[in-house]
Protein backbone atom coordinates (compact mmCIF):
# COMPACT_ATOMS: atom_id res chain seq x y z
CA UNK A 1 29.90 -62.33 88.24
CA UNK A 2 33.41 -63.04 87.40
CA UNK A 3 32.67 -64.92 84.36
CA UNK A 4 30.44 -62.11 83.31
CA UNK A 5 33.44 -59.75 83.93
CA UNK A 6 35.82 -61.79 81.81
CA UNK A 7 33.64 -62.18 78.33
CA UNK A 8 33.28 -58.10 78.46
CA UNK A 9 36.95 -57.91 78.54
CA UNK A 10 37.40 -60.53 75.91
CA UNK A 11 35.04 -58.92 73.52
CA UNK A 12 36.19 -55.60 74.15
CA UNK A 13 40.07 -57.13 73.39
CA UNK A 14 38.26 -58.05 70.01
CA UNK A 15 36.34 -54.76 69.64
CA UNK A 16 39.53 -53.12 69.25
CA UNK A 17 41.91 -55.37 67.56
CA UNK A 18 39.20 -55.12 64.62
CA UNK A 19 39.81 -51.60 64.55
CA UNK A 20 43.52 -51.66 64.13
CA UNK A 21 43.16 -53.98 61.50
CA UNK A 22 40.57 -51.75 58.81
CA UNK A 23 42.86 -48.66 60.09
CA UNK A 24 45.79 -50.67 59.08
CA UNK A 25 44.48 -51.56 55.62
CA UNK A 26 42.64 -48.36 54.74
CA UNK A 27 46.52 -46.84 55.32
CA UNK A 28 47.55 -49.40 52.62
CA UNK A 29 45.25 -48.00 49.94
CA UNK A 30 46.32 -44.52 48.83
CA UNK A 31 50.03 -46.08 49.05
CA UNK A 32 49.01 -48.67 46.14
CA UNK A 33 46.75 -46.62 44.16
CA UNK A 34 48.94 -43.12 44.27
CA UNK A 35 52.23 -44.50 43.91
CA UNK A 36 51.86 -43.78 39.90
CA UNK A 37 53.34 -47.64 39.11
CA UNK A 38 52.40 -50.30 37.41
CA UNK A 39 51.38 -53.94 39.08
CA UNK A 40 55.11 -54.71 37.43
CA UNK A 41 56.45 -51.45 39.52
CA UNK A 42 57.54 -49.74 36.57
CA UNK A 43 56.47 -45.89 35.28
CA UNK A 44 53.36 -45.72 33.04
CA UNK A 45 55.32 -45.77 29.39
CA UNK A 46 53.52 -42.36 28.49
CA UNK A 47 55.55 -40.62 31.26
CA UNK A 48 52.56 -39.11 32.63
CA UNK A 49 52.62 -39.77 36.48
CA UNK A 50 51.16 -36.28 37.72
CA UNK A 51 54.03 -34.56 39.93
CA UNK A 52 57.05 -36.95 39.00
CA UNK A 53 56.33 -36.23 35.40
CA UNK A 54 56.30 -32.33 35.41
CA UNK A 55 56.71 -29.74 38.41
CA UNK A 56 56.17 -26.11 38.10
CA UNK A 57 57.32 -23.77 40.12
CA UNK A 58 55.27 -20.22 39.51
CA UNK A 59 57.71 -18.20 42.62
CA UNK A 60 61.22 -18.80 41.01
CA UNK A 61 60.08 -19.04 37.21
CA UNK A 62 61.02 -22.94 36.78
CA UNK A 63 59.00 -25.69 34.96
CA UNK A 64 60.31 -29.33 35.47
CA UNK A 65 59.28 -31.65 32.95
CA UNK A 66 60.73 -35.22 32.48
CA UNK A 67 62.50 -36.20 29.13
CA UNK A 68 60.06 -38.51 28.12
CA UNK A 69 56.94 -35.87 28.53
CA UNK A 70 59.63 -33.26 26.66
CA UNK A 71 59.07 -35.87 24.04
CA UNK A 72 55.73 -36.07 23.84
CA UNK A 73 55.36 -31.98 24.02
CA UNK A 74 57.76 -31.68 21.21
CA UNK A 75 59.93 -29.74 23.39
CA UNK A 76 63.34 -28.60 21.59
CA UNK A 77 65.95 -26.44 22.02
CA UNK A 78 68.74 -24.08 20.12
CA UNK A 79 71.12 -21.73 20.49
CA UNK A 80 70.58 -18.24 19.59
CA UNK A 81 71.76 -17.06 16.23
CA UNK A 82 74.03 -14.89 14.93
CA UNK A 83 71.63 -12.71 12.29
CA UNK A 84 72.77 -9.87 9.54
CA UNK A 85 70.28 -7.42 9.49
CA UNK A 86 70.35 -4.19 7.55
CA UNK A 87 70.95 -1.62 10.27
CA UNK A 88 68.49 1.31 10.36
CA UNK A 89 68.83 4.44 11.94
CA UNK A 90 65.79 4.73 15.47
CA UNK A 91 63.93 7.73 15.09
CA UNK A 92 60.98 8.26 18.19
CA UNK A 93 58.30 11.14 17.11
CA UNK A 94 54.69 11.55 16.69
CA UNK A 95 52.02 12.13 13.99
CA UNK A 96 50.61 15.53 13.14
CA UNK A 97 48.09 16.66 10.65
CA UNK A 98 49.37 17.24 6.62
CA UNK A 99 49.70 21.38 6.90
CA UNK A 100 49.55 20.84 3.22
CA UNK A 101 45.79 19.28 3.32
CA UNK A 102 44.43 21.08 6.52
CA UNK A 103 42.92 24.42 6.80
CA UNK A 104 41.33 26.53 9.43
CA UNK A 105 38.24 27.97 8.77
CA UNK A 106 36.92 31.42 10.40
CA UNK A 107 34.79 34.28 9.67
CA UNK A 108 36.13 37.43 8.14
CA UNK A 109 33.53 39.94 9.39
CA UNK A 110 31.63 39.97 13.26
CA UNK A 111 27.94 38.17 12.86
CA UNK A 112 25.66 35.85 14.22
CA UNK A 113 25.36 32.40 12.71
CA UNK A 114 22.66 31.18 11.07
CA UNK A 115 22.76 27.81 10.10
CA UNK A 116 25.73 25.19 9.71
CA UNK A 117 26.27 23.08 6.74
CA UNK A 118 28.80 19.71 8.57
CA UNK A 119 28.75 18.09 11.87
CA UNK A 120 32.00 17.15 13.89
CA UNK A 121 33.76 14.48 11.97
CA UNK A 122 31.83 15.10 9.17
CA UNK A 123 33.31 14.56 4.78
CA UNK A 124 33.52 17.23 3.36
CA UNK A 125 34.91 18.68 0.06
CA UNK A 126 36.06 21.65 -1.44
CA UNK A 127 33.74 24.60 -1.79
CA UNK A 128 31.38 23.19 0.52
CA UNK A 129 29.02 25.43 2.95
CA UNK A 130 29.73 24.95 6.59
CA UNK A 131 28.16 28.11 8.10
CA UNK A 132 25.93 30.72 6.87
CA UNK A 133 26.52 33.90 8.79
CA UNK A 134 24.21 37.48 9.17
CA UNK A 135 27.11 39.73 8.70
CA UNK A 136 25.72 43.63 8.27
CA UNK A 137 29.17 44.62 7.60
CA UNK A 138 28.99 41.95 4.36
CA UNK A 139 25.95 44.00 3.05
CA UNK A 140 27.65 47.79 3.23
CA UNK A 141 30.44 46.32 1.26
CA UNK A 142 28.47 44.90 -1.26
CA UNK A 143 26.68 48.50 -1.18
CA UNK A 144 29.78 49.92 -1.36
CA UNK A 145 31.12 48.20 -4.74
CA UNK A 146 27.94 48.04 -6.31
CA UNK A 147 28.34 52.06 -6.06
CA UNK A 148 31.41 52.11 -7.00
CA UNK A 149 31.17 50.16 -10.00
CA UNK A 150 28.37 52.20 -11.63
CA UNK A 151 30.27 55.08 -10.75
CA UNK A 152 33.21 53.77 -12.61
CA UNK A 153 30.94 52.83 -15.64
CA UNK A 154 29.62 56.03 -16.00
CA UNK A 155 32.64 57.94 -15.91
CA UNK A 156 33.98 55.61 -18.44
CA UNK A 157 31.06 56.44 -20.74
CA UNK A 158 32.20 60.48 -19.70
CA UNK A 159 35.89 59.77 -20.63
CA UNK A 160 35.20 57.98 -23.82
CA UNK A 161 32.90 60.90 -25.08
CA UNK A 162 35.02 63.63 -23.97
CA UNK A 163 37.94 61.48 -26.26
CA UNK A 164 35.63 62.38 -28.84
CA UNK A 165 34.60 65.85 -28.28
CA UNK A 166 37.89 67.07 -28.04
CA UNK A 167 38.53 65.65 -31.81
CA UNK A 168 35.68 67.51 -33.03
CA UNK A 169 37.00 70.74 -31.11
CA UNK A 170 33.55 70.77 -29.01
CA UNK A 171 35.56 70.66 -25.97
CA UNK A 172 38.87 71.93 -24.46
CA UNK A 173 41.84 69.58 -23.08
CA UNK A 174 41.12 70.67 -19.54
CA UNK A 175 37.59 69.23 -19.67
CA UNK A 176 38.75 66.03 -21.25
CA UNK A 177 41.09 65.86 -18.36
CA UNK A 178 39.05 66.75 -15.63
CA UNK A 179 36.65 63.98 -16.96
CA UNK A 180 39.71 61.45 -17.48
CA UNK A 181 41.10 62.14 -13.57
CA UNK A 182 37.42 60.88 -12.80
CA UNK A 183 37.43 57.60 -14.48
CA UNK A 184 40.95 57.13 -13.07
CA UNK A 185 39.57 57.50 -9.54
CA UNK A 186 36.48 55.84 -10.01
CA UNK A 187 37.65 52.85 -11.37
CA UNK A 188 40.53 52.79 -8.38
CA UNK A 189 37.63 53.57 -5.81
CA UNK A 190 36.09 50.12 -7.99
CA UNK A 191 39.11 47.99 -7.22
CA UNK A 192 39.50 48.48 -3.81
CA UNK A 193 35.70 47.76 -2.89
CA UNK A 194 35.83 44.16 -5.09
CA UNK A 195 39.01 43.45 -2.95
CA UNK A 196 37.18 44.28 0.28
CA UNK A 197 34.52 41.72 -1.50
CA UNK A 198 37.65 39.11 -1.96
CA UNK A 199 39.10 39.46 1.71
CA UNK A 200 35.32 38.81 2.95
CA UNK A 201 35.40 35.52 1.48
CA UNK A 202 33.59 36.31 -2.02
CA UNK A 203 35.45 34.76 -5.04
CA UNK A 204 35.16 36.50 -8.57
CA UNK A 205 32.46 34.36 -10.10
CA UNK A 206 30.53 35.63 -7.09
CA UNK A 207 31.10 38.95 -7.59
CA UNK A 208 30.66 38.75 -11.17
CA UNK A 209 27.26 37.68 -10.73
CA UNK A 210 26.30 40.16 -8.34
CA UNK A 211 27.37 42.93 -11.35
CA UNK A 212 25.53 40.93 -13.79
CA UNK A 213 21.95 40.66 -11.39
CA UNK A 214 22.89 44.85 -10.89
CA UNK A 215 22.72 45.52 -14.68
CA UNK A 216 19.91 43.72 -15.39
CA UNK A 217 16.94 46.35 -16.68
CA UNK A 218 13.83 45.58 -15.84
CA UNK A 219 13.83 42.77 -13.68
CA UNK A 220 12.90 44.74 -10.21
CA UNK A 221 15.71 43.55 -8.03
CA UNK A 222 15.80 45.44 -5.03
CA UNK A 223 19.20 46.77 -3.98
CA UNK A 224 18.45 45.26 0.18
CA UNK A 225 18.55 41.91 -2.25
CA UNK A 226 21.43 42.12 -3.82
CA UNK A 227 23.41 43.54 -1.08
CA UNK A 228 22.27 40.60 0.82
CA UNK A 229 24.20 39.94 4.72
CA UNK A 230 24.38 36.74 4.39
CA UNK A 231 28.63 35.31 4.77
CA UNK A 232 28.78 31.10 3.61
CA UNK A 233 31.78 30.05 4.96
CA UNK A 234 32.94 27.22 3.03
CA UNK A 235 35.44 24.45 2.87
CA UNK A 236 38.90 25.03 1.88
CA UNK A 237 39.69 21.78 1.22
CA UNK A 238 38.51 18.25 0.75
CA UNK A 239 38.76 16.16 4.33
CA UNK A 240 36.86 15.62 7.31
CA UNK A 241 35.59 18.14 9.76
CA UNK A 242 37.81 17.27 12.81
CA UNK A 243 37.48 20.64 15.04
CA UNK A 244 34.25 22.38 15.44
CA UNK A 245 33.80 25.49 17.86
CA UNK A 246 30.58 26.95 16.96
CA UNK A 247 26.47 26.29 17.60
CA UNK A 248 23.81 28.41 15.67
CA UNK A 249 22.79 31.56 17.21
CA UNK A 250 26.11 32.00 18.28
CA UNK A 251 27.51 35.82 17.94
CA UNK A 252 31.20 34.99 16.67
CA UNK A 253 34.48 37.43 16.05
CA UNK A 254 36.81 37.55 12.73
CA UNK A 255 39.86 36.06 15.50
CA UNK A 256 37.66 33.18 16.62
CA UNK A 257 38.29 29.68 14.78
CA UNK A 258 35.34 28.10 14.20
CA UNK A 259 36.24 24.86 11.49
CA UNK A 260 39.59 22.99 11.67
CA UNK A 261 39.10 20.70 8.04
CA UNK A 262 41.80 18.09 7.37
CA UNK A 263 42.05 15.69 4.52
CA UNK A 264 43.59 12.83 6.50
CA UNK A 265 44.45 9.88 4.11
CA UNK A 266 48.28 11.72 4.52
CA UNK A 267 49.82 12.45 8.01
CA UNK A 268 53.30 14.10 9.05
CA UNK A 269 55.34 12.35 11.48
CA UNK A 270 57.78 14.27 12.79
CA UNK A 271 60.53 12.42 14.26
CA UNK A 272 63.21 12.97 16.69
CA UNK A 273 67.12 12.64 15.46
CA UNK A 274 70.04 12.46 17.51
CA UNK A 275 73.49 14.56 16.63
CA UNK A 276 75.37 11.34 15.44
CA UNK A 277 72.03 9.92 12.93
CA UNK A 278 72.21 13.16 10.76
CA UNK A 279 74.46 11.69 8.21
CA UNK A 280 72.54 8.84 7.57
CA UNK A 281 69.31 11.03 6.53
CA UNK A 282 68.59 13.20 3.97
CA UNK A 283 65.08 14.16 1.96
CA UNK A 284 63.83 11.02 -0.20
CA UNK A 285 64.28 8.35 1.55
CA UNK A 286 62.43 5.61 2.96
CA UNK A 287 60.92 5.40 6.64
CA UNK A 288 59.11 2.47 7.96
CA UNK A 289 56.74 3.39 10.97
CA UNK A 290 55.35 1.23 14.03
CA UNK A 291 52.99 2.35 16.53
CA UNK A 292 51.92 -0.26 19.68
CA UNK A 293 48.71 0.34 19.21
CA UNK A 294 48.57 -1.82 15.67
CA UNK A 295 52.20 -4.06 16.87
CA UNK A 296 52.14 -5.99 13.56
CA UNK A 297 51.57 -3.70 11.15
CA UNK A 298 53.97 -1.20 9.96
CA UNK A 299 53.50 1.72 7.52
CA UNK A 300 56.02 3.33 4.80
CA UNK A 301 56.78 6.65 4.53
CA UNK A 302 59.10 9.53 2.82
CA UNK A 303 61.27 11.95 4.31
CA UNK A 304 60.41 15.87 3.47
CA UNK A 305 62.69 18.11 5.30
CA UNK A 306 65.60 17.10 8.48
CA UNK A 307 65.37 20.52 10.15
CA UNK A 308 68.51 23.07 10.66
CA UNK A 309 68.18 23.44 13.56
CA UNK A 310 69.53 21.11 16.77
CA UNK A 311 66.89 21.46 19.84
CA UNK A 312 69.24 23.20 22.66
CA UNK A 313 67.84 21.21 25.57
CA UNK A 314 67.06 17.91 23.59
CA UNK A 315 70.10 18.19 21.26
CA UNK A 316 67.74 16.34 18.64
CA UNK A 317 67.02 17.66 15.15
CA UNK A 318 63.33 17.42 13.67
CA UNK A 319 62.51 15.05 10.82
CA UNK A 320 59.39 15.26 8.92
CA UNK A 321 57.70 12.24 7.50
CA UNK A 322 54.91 12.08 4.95
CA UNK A 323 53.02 8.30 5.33
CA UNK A 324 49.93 7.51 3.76
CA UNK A 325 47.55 6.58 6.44
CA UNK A 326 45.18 3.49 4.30
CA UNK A 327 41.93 2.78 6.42
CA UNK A 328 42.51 6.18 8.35
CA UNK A 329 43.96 3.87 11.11
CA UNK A 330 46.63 6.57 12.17
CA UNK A 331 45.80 9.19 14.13
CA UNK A 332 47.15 12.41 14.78
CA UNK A 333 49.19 12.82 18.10
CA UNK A 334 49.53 8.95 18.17
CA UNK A 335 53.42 8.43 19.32
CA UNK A 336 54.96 6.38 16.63
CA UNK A 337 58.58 4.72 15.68
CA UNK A 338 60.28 5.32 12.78
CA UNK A 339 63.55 3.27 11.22
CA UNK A 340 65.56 4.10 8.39
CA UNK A 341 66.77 0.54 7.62
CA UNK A 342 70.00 0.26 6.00
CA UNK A 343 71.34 3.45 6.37
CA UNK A 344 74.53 2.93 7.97
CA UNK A 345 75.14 -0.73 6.13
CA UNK A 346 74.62 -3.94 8.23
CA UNK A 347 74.87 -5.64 12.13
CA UNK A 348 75.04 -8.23 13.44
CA UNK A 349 72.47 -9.33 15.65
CA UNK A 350 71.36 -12.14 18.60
CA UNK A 351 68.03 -13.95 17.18
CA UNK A 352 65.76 -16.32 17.68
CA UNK A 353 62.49 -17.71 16.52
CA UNK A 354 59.69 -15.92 16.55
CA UNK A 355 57.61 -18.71 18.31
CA UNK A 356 60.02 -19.06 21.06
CA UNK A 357 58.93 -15.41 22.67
CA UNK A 358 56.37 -15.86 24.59
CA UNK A 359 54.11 -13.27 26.98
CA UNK A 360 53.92 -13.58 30.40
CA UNK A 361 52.14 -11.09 32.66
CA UNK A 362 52.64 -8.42 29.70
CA UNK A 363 56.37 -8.76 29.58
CA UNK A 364 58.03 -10.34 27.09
CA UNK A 365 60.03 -13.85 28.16
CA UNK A 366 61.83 -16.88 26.42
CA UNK A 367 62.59 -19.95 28.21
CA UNK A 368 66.04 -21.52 29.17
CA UNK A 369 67.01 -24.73 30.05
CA UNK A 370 68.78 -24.82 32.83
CA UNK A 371 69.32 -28.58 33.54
CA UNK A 372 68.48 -31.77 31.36
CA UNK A 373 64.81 -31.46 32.91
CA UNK A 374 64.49 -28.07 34.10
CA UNK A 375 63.58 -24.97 31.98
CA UNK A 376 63.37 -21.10 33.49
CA UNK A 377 61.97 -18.26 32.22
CA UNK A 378 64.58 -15.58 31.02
CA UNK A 379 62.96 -11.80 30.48
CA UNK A 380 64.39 -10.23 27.26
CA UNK A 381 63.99 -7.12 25.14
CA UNK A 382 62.98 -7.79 22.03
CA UNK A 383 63.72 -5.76 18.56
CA UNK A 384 62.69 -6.07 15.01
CA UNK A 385 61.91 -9.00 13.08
CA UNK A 386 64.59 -10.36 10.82
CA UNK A 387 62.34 -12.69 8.56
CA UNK A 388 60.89 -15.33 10.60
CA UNK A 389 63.00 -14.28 13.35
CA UNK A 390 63.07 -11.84 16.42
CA UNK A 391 66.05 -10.06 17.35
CA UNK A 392 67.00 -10.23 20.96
CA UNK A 393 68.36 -6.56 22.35
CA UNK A 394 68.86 -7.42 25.77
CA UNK A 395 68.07 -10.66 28.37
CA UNK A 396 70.62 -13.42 26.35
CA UNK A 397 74.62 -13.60 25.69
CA UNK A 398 74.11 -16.29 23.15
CA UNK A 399 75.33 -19.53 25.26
CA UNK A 400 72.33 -20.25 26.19
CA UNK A 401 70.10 -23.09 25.02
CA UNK A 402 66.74 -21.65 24.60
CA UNK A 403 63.14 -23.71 23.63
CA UNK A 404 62.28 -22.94 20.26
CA UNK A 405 59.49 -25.69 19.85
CA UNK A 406 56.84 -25.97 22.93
CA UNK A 407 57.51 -22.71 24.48
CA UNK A 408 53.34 -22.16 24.91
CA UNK A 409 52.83 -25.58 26.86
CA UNK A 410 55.79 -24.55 29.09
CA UNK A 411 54.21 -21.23 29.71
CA UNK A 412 50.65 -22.88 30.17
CA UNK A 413 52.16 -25.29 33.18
CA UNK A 414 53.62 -22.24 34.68
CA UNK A 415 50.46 -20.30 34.42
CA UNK A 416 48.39 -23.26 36.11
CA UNK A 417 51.20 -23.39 38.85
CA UNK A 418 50.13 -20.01 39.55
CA UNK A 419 46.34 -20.74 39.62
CA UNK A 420 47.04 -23.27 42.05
CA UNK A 421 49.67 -21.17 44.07
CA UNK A 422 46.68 -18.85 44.66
């Protein structure tokens, strides 16, 4: 019973000291494998040992890489530079529609419309039908001149005999007058209904063909025919339909517009001068525009007029810009920028190279180092290029020594620091 007792303690002495010895060397085994040594306790060569070769640090901005992995990421970095750039005048505005090119398109007389001729956004060009309307007031004043005119010829026909006659002593002066006072008013009454015809939208070959279908003998034409109600509104100008305010059926007014028609391959961009720019602008010269919707692309322009009048509240002066707008890319009411480089001479300027700004959560950022293995990120405000270059407005004082080469791999570590963060 003893003995029993004593070989249960023995193997149970045994049991345990087994234990302490696997714990012991499984402890060992992350030590040897994660130390990130060689058997000859030395770095790898490539200095890419996880965490002791580069740290990033996503809540204070900081990447830390080691100088060999700088090496191997081509890392470099530069002081900014000193740049002279032509210095342009800043002028903020907007684009508006040529006023030159664009025309608004209603109908002269009350109706109801009858068919349309162009869609919403539709070409168009000049001359071109984009409404019929059943105007009765269109048909009285067609009535009205086709009277008229036969009126006028006949007493022309009256006046020319009585010329005659009153040679050949067949009748007195005060007939040839009377018959002279009628032409006179006749051919006045004439005039004023073919300019009623002209206000309505009827040109002259129009209403020189509705005279010619009127004197035609024989033919049958019914006078409801040629004083037809119909009103074609047409296109003023060559452009695109870009406003349309009308459906058939519809009943429509004289003050109503129903057709805004723009040709659009020329916009206005009227810019906003301050007090001190308006002796650096004047009619003629050359305005380069930006817009953020197209960042890299830029478009040249002329000035037309710099207004006479300063804005009382803004204390700005207007400046009108004609730019050709190539693909039809710019659009009206888009806010643009507008710089009138070289007009007051040269600056000098803080720049660095284009590759070094980078993007980081949509603001713009270089990076600085900050110790022989330590890099931060700096916001800035960028300007305009200067050749390969990007002028810095604001964010560096020129002292600093900023990455020029690898800036993307030093934002990508700080990006997956961030991943990780979260």
């Amino acid at each position: 019973m003893h003995m029993s007792r004593m070989i249960r303690a023995h193997v149970t002495t045994l049991g345990a000291s087994l234990v302490a010895a696997a714990l012991a060397l499984l402890l060992t085994l992350p030590l040897a494998s994660g130390c990130g040594r060689s058997e000859t306790g030395e770095p790898p060569p490539d200095g890419t040992a996880g965490a002791a070769a580069s740290r990033a640090d996503a809540r204070d901005g900081t990447v830390q890489v080691t100088a060999a992995l700088q090496q191997k990421w081509g890392i470099t970095t530069a002081e900014p530079q000193q740049t002279a750039v032509a210095a342009s005048v800043s002028l903020p505005g907007v684009l508006r529609l040529n006023e030159r090119q664009t025309a608004q398109v209603s109908s002269l007389l009350e109706g109801q419309v009858v068919s349309l001729g162009a869609e919403l956004g539709a070409a168009v060009r000049t001359g071109q039908v984009l409404a019929t309307i059943h105007a009765p007031a269109l048909a009285q004043a067609k009535t009205l001149f086709l009277q008229a005119a036969a009126r006028a010829e006949l007493t022309a026909r009256e006046w020319e005999r009585a010329r005659i006659l009153v040679q050949q002593e067949a009748i007195d002066q005060k007939e040839a007058g009377r018959r002279k006072g009628d032409f006179e008013q006749a051919r006045t009454e004439a005039a004023v209904a073919e300019s009623s015809l002209h206000s309505f939208g009827l040109d002259q070959a129009a209403i020189d063909a509705l005279l010619r279908r009127a004197r035609q003998p024989g033919e049958g034409v019914l006078h409801d025919e040629l004083a037809d109600p119909y009103l074609q509104l047409t296109a003023p100008v060559t452009g695109r339909v870009i406003a349309r305010d009308v459906i058939a059926g519809q009943h429509v007014l004289p003050d109503r517009a129903l057709f805004i028609v723009s040709d659009l391959s020329t916009l206005w961009a009227e810019l906003d001068a301050r007090e001190p720019d308006l002796p650096f602008l004047a009619a003629g010269q050359r305005v380069r525009l930006r817009t953020s919707v197209y960042a890299d692309r830029t478009w040249d322009g002329r000035i037309l007029h710099v207004g006479d009048v300063v804005d009382e509240k803004s204390r700005t002066v207007k400046v009108r810009v004609e730019v050709p707008n190539t693909g039809l890319l710019l659009k009206p009411n888009m806010f643009v920028q507008g710089e009138v480089a070289g007009a007051v001479g040269t600056r000098e300027v803080l720049t660095v190279p284009a590759d070094a700004l980078q993007t980081i959560n949509g603001e713009p950022v270089v990076f600085v180092r900050i110790a022989p293995d330590r890099f931060a990120v700096r916001p800035v405000e960028p300007g305009e290029r200067a050749g390969d270059r990007r002028v810095i407005v604001k964010g560096l004082d020129g002292t600093e020594r900023v990455v020029v080469a690898g800036a993307f791999t030093l934002k990508a570590e700080l990006l997956k620091s961030s991943l990780a963060g979260e």
